[in-house]
C-alpha atoms as a PDB file:
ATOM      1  CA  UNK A   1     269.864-152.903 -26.404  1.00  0.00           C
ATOM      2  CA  UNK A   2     271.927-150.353 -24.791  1.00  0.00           C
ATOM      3  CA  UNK A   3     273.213-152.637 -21.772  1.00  0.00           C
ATOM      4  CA  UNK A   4     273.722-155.444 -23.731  1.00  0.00           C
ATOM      5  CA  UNK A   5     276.036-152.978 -25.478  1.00  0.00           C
ATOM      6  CA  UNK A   6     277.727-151.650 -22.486  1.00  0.00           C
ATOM      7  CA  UNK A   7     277.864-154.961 -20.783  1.00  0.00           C
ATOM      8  CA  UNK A   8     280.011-156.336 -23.918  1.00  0.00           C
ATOM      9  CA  UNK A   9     282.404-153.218 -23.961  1.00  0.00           C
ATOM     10  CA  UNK A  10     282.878-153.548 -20.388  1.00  0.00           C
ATOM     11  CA  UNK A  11     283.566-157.055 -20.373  1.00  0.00           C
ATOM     12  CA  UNK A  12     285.957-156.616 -23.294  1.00  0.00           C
ATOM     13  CA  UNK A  13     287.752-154.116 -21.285  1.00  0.00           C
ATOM     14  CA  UNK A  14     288.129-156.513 -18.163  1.00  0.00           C
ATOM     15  CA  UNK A  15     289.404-158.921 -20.255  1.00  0.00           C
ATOM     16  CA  UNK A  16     291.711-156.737 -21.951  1.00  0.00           C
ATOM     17  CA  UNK A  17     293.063-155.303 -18.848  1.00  0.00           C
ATOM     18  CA  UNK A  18     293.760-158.980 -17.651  1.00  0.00           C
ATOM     19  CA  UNK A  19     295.397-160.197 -20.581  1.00  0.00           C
ATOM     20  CA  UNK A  20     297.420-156.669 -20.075  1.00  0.00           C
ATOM     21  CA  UNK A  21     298.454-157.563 -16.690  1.00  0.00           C
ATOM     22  CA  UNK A  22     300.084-161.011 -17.707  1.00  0.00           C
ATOM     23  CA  UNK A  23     302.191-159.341 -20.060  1.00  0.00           C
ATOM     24  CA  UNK A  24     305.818-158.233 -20.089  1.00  0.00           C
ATOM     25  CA  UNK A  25     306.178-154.275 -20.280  1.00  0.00           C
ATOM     26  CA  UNK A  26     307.559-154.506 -23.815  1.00  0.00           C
ATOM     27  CA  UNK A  27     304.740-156.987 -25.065  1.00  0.00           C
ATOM     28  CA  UNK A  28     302.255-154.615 -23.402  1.00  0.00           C
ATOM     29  CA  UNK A  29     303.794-151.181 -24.848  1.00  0.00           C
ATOM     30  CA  UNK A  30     303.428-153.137 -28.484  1.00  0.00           C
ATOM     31  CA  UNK A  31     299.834-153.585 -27.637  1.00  0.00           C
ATOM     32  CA  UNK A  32     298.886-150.467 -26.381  1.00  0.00           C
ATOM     33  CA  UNK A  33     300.792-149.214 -29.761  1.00  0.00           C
ATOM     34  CA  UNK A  34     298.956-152.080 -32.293  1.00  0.00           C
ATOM     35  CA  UNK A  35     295.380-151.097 -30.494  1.00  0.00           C
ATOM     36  CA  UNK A  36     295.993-147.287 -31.101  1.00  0.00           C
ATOM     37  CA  UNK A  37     296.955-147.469 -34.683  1.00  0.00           C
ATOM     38  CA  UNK A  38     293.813-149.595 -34.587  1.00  0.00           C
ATOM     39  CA  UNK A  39     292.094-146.854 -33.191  1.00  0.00           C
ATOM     40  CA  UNK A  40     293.435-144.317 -35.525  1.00  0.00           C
ATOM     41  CA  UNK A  41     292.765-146.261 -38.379  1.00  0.00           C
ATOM     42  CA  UNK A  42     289.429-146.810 -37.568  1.00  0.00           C
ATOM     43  CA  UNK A  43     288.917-143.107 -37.320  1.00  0.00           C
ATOM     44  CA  UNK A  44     290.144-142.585 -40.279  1.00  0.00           C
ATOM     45  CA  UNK A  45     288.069-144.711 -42.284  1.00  0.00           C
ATOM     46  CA  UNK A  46     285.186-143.642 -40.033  1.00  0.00           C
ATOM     47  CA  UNK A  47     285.675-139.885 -41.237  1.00  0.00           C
ATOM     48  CA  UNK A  48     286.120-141.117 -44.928  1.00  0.00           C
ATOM     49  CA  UNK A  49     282.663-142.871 -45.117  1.00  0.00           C
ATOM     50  CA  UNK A  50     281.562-139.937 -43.459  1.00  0.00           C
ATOM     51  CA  UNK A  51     282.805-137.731 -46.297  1.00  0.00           C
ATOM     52  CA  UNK A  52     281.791-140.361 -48.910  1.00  0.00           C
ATOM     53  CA  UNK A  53     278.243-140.208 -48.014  1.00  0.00           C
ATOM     54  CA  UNK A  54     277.001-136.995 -49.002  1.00  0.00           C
ATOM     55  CA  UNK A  55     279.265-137.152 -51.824  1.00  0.00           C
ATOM     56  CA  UNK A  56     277.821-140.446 -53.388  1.00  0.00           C
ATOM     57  CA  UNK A  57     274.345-139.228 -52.462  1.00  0.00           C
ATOM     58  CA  UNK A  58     274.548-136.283 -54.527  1.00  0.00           C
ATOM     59  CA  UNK A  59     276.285-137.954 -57.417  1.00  0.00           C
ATOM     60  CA  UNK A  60     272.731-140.637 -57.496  1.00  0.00           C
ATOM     61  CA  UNK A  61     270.679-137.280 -57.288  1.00  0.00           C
ATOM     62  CA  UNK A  62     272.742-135.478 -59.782  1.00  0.00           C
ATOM     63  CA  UNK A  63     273.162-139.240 -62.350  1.00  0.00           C
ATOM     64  CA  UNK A  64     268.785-139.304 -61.641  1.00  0.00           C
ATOM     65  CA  UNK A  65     267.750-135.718 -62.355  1.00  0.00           C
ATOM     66  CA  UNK A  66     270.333-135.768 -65.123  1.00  0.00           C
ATOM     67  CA  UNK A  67     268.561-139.006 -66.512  1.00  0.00           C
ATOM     68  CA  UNK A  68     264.938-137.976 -65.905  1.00  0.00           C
ATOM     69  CA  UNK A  69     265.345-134.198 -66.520  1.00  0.00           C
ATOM     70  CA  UNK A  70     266.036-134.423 -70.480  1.00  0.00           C
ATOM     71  CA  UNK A  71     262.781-136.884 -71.214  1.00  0.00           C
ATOM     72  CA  UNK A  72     260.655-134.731 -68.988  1.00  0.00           C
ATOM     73  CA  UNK A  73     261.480-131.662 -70.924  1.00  0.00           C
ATOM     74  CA  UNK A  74     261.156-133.198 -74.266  1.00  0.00           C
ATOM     75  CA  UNK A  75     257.947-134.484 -73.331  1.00  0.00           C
ATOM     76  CA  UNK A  76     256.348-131.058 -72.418  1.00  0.00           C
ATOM     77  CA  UNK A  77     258.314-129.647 -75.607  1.00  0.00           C
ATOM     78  CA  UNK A  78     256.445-131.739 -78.104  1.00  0.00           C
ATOM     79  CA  UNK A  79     253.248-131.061 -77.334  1.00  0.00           C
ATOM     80  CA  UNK A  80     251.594-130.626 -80.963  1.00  0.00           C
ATOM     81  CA  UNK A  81     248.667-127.681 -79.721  1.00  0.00           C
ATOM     82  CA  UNK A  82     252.004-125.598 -78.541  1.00  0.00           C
ATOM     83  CA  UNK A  83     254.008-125.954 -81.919  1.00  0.00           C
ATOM     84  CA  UNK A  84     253.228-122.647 -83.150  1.00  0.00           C
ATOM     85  CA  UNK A  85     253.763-120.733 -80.126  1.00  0.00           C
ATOM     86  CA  UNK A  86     257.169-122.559 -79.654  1.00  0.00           C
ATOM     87  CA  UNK A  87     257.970-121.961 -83.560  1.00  0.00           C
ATOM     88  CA  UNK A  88     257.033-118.331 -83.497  1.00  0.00           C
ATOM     89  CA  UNK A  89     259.466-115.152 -83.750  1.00  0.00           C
ATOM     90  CA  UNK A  90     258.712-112.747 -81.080  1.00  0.00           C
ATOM     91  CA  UNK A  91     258.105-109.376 -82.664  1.00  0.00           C
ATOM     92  CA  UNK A  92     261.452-107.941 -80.871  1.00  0.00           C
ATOM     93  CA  UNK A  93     263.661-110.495 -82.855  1.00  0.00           C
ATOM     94  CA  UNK A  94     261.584-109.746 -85.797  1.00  0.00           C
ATOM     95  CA  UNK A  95     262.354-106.569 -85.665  1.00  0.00           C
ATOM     96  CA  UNK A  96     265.867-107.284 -85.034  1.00  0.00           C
ATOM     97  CA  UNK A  97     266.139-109.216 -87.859  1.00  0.00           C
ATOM     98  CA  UNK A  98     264.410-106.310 -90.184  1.00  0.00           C
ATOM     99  CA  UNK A  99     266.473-103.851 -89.143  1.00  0.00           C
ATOM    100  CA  UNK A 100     269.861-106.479 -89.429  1.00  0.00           C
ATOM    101  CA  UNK A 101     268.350-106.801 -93.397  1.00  0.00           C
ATOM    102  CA  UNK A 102     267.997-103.508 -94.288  1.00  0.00           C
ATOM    103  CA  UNK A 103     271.496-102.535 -92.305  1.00  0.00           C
ATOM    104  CA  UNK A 104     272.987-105.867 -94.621  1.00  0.00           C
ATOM    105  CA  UNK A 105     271.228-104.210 -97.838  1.00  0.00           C
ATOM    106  CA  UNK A 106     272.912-100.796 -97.438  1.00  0.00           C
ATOM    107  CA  UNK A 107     276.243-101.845 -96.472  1.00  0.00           C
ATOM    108  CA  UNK A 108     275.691-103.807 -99.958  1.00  0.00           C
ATOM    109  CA  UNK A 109     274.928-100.245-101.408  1.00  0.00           C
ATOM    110  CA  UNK A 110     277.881 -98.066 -99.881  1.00  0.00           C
ATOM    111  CA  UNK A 111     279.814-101.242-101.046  1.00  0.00           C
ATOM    112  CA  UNK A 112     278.650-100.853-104.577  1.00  0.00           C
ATOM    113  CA  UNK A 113     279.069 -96.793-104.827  1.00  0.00           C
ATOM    114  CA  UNK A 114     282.634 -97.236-103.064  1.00  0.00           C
ATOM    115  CA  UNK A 115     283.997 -99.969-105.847  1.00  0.00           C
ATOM    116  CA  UNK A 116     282.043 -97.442-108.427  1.00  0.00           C
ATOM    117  CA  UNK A 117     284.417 -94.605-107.257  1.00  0.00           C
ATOM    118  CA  UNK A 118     287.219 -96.511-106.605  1.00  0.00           C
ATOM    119  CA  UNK A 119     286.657 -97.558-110.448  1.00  0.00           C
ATOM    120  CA  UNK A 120     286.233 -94.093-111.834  1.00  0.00           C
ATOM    121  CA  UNK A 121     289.356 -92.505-110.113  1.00  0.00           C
ATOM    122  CA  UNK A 122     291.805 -95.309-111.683  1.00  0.00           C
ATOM    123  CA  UNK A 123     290.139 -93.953-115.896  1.00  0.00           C
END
């Protein structure tokens, strides 16, 4: 595969370089400048489907996992036999939530004996 490669590019070239030869210098300094802007161009696009690549690879893995992710986790969340576990207070935010009440119930208490004086200073 190789050599029919590098016999193509290599009779390309030949062929080039003869067509070269028949040409006026001004003709052939607009083709040497038309074949590299070809050249560059090519690069460049080369190098921007090289960046494009990974990019558009990790946008399908990101779009999949997104896509698959959600219905995998609600599938292992509604397991019935794991209901009560998942609906359960831990005893920390129970205890949290206790101490939150009774805090709640005596600010409701300093509130009450604060309007009371408040009350009894304006008699």
């Amino acid at each position: 595969m190789s050599t029919n490669v590098d016999r193509t590019v290599h009779a390309d070239l030949l062929h080039r370089q003869a067509a070269k030869a028949d040409l006026k210098p001004r003709q052939r300094m607009e083709c040497e400048l038309i074949e590299n802007l070809i050249r560059s161009y090519f690069g460049i696009v080369r190098k921007t489907v090289l960046d494009c690549v990974p990019k558009t690879i990790m946008n399908f893995l990101v779009n999949y996992v997104q896509d698959n992710l959600q219905s995998e986790l609600v599938s292992k969340l509604y397991k019935a036999e794991e209901f009560d576990e998942l609906l359960s207070e831990s005893e920390e935010l129970a205890q949290q939530r206790r101490e939150a009440a009774e805090m709640l119930e005596a600010l409701r208490r300093a509130a009450l004996v604060v309007s009371e004086v408040r009350d009894a200073q304006l008699w």
